[in-house]
PDB file of N, CA and C in Angstrom:
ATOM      1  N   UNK A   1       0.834  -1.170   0.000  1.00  0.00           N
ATOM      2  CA  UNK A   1       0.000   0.000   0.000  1.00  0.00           C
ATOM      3  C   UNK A   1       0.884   1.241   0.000  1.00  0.00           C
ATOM      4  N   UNK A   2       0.719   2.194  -0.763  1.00  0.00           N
ATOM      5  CA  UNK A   2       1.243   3.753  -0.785  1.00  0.00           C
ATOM      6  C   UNK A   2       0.735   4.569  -0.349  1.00  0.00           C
ATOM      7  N   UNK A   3       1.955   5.116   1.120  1.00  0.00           N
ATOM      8  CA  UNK A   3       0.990   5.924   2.080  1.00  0.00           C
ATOM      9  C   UNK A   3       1.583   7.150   1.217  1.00  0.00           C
ATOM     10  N   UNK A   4       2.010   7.404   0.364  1.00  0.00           N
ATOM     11  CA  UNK A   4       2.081   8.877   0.472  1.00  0.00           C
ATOM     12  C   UNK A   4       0.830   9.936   0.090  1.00  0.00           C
ATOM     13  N   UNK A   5       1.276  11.145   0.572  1.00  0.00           N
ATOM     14  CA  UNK A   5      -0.286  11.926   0.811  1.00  0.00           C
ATOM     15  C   UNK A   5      -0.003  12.301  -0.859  1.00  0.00           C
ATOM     16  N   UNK A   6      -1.625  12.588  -1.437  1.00  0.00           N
ATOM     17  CA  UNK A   6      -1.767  12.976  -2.737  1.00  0.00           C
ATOM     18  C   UNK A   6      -1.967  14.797  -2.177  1.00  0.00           C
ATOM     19  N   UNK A   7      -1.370  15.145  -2.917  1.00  0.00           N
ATOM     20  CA  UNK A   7      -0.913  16.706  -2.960  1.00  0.00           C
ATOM     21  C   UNK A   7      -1.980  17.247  -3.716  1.00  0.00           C
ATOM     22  N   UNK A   8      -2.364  18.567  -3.493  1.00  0.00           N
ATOM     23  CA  UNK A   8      -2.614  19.584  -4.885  1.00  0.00           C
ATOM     24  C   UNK A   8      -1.014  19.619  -5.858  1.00  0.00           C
ATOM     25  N   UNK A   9      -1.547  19.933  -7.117  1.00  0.00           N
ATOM     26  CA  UNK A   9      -2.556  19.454  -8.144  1.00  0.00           C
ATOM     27  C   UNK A   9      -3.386  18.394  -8.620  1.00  0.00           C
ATOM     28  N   UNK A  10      -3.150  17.438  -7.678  1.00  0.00           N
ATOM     29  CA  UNK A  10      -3.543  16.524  -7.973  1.00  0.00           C
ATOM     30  C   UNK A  10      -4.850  16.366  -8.663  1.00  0.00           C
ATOM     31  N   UNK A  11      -5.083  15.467  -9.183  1.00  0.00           N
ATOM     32  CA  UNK A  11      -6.122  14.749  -9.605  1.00  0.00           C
ATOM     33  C   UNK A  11      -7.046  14.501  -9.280  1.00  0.00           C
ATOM     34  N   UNK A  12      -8.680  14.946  -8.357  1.00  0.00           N
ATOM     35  CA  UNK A  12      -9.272  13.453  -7.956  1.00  0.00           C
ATOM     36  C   UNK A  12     -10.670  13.648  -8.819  1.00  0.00           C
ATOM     37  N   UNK A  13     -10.929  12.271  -8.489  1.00  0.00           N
ATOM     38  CA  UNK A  13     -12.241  11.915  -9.291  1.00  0.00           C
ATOM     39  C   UNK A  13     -13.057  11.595  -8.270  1.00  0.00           C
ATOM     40  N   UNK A  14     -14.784  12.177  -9.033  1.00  0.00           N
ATOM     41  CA  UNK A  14     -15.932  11.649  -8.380  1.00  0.00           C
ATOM     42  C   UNK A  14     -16.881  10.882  -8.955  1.00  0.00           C
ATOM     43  N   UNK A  15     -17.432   9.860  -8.461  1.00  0.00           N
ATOM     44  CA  UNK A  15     -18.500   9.284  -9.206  1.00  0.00           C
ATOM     45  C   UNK A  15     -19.969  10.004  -8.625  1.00  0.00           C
ATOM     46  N   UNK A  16     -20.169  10.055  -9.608  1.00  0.00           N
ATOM     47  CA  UNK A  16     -21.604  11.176  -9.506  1.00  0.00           C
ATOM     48  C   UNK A  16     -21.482  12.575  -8.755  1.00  0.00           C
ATOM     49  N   UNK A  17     -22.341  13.587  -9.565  1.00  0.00           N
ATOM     50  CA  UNK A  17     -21.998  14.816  -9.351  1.00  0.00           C
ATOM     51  C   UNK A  17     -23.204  15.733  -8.947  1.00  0.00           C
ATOM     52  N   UNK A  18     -24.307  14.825  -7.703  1.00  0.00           N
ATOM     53  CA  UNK A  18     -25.036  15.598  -7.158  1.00  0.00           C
ATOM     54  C   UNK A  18     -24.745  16.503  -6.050  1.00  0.00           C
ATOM     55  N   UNK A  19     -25.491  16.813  -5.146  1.00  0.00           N
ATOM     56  CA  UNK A  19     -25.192  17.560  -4.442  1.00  0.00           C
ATOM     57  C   UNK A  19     -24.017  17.365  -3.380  1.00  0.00           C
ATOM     58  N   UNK A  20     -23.526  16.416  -2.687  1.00  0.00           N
ATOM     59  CA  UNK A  20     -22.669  15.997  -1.702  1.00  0.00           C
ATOM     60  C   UNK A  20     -21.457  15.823  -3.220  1.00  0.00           C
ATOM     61  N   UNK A  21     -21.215  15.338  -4.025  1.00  0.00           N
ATOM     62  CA  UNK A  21     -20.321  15.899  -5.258  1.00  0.00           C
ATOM     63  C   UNK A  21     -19.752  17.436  -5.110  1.00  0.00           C
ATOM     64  N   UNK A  22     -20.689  18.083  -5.560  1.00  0.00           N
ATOM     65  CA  UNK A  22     -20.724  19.378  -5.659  1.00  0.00           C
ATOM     66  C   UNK A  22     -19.666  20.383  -4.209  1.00  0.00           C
ATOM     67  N   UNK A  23     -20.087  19.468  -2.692  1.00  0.00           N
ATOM     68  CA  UNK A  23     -19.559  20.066  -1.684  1.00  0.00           C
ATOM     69  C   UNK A  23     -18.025  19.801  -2.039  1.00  0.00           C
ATOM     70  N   UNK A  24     -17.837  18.561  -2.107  1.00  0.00           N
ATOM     71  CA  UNK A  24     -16.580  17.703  -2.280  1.00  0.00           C
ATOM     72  C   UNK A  24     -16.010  18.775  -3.633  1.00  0.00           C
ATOM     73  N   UNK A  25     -16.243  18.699  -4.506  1.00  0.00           N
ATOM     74  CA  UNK A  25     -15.986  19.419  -5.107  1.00  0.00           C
ATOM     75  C   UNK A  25     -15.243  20.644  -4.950  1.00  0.00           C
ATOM     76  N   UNK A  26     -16.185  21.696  -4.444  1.00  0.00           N
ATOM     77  CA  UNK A  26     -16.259  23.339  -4.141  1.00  0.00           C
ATOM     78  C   UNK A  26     -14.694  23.436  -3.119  1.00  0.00           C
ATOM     79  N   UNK A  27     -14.767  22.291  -2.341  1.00  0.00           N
ATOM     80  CA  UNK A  27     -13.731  22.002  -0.844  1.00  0.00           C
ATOM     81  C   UNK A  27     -12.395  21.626  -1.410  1.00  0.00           C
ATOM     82  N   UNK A  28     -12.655  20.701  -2.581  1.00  0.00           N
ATOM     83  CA  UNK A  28     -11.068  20.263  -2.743  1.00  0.00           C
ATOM     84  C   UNK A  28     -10.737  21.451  -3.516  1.00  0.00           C
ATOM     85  N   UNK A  29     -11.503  22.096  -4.600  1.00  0.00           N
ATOM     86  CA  UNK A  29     -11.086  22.863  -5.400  1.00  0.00           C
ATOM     87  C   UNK A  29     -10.204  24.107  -4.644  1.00  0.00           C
ATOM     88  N   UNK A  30     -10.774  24.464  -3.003  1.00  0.00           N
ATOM     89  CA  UNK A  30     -10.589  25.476  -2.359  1.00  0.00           C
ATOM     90  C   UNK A  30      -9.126  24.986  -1.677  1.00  0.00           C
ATOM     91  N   UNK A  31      -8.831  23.789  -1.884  1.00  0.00           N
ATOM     92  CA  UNK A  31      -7.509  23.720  -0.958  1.00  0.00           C
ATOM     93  C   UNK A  31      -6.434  23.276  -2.453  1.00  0.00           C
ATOM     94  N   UNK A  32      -6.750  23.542  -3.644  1.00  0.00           N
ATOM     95  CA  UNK A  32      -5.804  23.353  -5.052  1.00  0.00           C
ATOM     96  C   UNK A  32      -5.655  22.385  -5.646  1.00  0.00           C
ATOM     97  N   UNK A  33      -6.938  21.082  -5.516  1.00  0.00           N
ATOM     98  CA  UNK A  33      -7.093  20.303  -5.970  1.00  0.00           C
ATOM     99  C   UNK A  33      -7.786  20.825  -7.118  1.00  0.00           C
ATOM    100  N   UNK A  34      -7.723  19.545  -8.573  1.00  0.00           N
ATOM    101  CA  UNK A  34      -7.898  19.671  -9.838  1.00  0.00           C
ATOM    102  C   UNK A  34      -8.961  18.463  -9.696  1.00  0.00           C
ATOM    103  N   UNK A  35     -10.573  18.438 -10.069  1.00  0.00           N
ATOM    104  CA  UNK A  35     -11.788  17.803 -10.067  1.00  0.00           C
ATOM    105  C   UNK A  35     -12.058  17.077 -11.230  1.00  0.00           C
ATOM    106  N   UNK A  36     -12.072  15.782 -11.757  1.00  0.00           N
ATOM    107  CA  UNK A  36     -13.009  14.932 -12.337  1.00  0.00           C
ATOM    108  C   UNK A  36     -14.485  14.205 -12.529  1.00  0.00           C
ATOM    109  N   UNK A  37     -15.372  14.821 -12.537  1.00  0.00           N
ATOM    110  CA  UNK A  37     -16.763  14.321 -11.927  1.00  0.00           C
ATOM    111  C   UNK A  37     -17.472  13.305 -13.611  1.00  0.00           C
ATOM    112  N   UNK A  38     -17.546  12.297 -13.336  1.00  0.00           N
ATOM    113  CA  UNK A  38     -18.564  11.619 -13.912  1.00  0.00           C
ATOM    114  C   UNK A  38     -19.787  11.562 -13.529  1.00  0.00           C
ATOM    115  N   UNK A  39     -20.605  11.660 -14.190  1.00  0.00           N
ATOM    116  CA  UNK A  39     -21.775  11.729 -14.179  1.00  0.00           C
ATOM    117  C   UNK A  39     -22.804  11.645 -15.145  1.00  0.00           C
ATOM    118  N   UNK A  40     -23.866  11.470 -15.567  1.00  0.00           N
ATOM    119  CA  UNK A  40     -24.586  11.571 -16.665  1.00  0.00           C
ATOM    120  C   UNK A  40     -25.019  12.207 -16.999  1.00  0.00           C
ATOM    121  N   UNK A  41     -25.728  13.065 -16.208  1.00  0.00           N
ATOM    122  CA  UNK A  41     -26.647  14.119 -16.115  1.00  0.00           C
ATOM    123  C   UNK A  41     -26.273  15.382 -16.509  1.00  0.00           C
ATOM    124  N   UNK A  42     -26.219  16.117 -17.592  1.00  0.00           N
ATOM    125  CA  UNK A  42     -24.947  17.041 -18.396  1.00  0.00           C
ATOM    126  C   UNK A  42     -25.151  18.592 -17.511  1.00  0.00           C
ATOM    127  N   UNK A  43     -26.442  18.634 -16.359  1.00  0.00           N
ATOM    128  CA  UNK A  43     -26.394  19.532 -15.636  1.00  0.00           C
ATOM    129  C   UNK A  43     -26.454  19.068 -13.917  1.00  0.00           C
ATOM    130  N   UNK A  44     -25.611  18.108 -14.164  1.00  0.00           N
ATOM    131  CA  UNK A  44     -24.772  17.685 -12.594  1.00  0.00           C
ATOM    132  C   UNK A  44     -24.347  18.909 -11.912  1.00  0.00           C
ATOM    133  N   UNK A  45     -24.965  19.270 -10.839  1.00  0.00           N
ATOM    134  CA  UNK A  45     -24.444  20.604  -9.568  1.00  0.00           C
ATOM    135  C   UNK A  45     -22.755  20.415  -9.474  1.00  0.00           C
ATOM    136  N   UNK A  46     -22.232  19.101  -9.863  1.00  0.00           N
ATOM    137  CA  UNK A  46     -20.686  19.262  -8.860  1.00  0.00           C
ATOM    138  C   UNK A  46     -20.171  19.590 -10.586  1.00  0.00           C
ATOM    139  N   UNK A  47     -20.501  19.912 -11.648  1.00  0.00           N
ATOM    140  CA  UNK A  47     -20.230  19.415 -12.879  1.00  0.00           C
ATOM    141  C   UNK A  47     -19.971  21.362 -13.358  1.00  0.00           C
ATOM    142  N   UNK A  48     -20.698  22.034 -12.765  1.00  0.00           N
ATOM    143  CA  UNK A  48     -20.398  23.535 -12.825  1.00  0.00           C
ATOM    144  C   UNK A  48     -18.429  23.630 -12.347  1.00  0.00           C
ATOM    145  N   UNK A  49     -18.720  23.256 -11.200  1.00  0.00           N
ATOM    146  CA  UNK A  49     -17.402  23.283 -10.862  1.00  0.00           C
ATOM    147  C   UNK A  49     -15.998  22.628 -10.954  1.00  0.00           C
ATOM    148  N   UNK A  50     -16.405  21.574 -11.544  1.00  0.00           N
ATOM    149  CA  UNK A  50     -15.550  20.624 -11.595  1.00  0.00           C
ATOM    150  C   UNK A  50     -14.496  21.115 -13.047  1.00  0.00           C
ATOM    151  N   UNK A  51     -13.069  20.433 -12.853  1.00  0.00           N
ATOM    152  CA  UNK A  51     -12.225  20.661 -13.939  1.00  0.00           C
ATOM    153  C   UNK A  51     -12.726  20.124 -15.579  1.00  0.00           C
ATOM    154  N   UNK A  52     -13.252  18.924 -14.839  1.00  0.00           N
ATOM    155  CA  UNK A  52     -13.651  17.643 -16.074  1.00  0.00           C
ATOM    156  C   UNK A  52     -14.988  17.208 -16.063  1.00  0.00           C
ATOM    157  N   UNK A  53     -15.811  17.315 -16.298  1.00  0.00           N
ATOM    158  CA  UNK A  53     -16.878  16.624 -16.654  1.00  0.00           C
ATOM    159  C   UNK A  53     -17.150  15.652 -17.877  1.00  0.00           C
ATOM    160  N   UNK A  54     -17.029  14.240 -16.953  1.00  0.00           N
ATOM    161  CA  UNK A  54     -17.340  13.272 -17.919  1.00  0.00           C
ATOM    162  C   UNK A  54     -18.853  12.958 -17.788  1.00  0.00           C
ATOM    163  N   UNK A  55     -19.373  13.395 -19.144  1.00  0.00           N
ATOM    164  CA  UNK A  55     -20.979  13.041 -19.211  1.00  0.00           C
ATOM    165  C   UNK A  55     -21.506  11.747 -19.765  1.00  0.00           C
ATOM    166  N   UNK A  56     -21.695  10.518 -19.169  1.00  0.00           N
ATOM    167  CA  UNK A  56     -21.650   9.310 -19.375  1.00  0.00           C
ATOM    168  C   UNK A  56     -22.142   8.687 -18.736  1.00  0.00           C
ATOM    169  N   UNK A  57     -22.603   7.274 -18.860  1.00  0.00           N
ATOM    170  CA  UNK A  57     -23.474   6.335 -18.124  1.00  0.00           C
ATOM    171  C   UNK A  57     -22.613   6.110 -16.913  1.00  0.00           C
ATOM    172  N   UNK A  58     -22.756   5.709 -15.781  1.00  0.00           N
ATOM    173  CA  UNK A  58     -21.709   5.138 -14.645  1.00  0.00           C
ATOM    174  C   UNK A  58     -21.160   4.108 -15.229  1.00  0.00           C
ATOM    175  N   UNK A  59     -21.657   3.105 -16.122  1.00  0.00           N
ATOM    176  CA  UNK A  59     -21.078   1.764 -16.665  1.00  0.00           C
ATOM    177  C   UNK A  59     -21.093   1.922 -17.928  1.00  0.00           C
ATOM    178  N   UNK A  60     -19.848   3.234 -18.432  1.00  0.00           N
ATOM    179  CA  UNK A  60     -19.340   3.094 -19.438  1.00  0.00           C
ATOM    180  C   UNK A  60     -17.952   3.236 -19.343  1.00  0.00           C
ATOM    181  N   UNK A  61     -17.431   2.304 -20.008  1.00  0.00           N
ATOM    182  CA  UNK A  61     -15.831   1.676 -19.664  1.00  0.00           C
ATOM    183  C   UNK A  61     -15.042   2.787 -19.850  1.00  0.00           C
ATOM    184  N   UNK A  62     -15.068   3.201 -21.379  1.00  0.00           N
ATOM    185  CA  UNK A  62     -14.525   3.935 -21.988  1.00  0.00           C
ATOM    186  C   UNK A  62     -14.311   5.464 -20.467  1.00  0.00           C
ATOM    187  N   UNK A  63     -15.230   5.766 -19.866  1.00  0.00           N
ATOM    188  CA  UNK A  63     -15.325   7.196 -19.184  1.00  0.00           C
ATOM    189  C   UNK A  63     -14.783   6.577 -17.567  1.00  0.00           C
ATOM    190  N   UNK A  64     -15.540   5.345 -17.647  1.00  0.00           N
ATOM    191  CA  UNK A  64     -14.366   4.545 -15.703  1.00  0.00           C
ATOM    192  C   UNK A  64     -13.428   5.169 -16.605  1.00  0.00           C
ATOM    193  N   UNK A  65     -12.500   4.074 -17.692  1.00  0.00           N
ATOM    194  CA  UNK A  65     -10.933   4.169 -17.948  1.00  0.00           C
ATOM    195  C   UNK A  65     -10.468   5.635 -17.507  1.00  0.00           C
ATOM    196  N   UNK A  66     -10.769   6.748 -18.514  1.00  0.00           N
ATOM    197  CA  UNK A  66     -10.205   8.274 -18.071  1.00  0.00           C
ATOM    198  C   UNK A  66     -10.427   8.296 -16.676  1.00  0.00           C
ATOM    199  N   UNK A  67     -12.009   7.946 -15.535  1.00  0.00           N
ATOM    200  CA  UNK A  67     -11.973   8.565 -14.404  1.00  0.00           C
ATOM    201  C   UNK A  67     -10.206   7.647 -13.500  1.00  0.00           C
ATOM    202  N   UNK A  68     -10.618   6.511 -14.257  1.00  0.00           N
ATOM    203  CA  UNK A  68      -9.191   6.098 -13.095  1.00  0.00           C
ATOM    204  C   UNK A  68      -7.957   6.559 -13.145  1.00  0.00           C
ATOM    205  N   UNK A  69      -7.535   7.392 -14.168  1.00  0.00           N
ATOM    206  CA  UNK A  69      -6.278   7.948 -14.200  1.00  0.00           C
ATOM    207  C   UNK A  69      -6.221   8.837 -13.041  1.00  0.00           C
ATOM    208  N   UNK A  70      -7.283   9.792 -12.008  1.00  0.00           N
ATOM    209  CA  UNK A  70      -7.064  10.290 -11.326  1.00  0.00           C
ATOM    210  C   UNK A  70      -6.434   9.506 -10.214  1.00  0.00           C
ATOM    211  N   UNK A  71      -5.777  10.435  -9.332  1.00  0.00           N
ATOM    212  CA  UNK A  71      -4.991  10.391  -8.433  1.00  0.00           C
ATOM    213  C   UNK A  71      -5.389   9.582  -7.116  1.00  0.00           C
ATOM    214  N   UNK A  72      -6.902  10.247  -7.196  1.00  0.00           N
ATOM    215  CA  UNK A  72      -7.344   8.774  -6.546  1.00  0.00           C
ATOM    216  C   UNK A  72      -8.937   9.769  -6.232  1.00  0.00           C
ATOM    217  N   UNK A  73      -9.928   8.150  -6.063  1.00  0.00           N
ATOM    218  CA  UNK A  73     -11.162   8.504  -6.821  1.00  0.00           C
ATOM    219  C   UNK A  73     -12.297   7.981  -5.724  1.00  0.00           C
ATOM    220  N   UNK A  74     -13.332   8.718  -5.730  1.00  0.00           N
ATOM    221  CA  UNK A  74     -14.364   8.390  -4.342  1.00  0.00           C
ATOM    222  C   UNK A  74     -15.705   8.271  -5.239  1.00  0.00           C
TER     223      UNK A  74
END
């Protein structure tokens, strides 16, 4: 296991980008984190804010693959 701490700029990803998204979001963005939000819904609340918005089914491979490149993903 790799304890090291993930830093800003980092990367992170969210799966789904309703409202508790959106907080997560607004919070990492405020301490210099860089946001990934999947979601489907092309007017997802965490999806205003987010760096990336992937607009996609939850079980589409193709949009997991990109979300997992983040740094690490909730």
């Amino acid at each position: 296991m790799n304890k090291s701490p993930i830093l800003p700029p980092a990367m992170l990803g969210i799966l789904g980008g309703g409202q508790l998204g959106r907080m997560f979001t607004v919070a990492a963005k405020t301490m210099g984190y860089k946001v990934t939000v999947l979601d489907p819904d092309p007017n997802a609340p965490a999806a205003e804010f987010a760096d990336r918005h992937l607009c996609a089914p939850f079980d589409d491979q193709a949009a997991l693959d990109e979300l997992a490149k983040c740094a690490a993903v909730t």
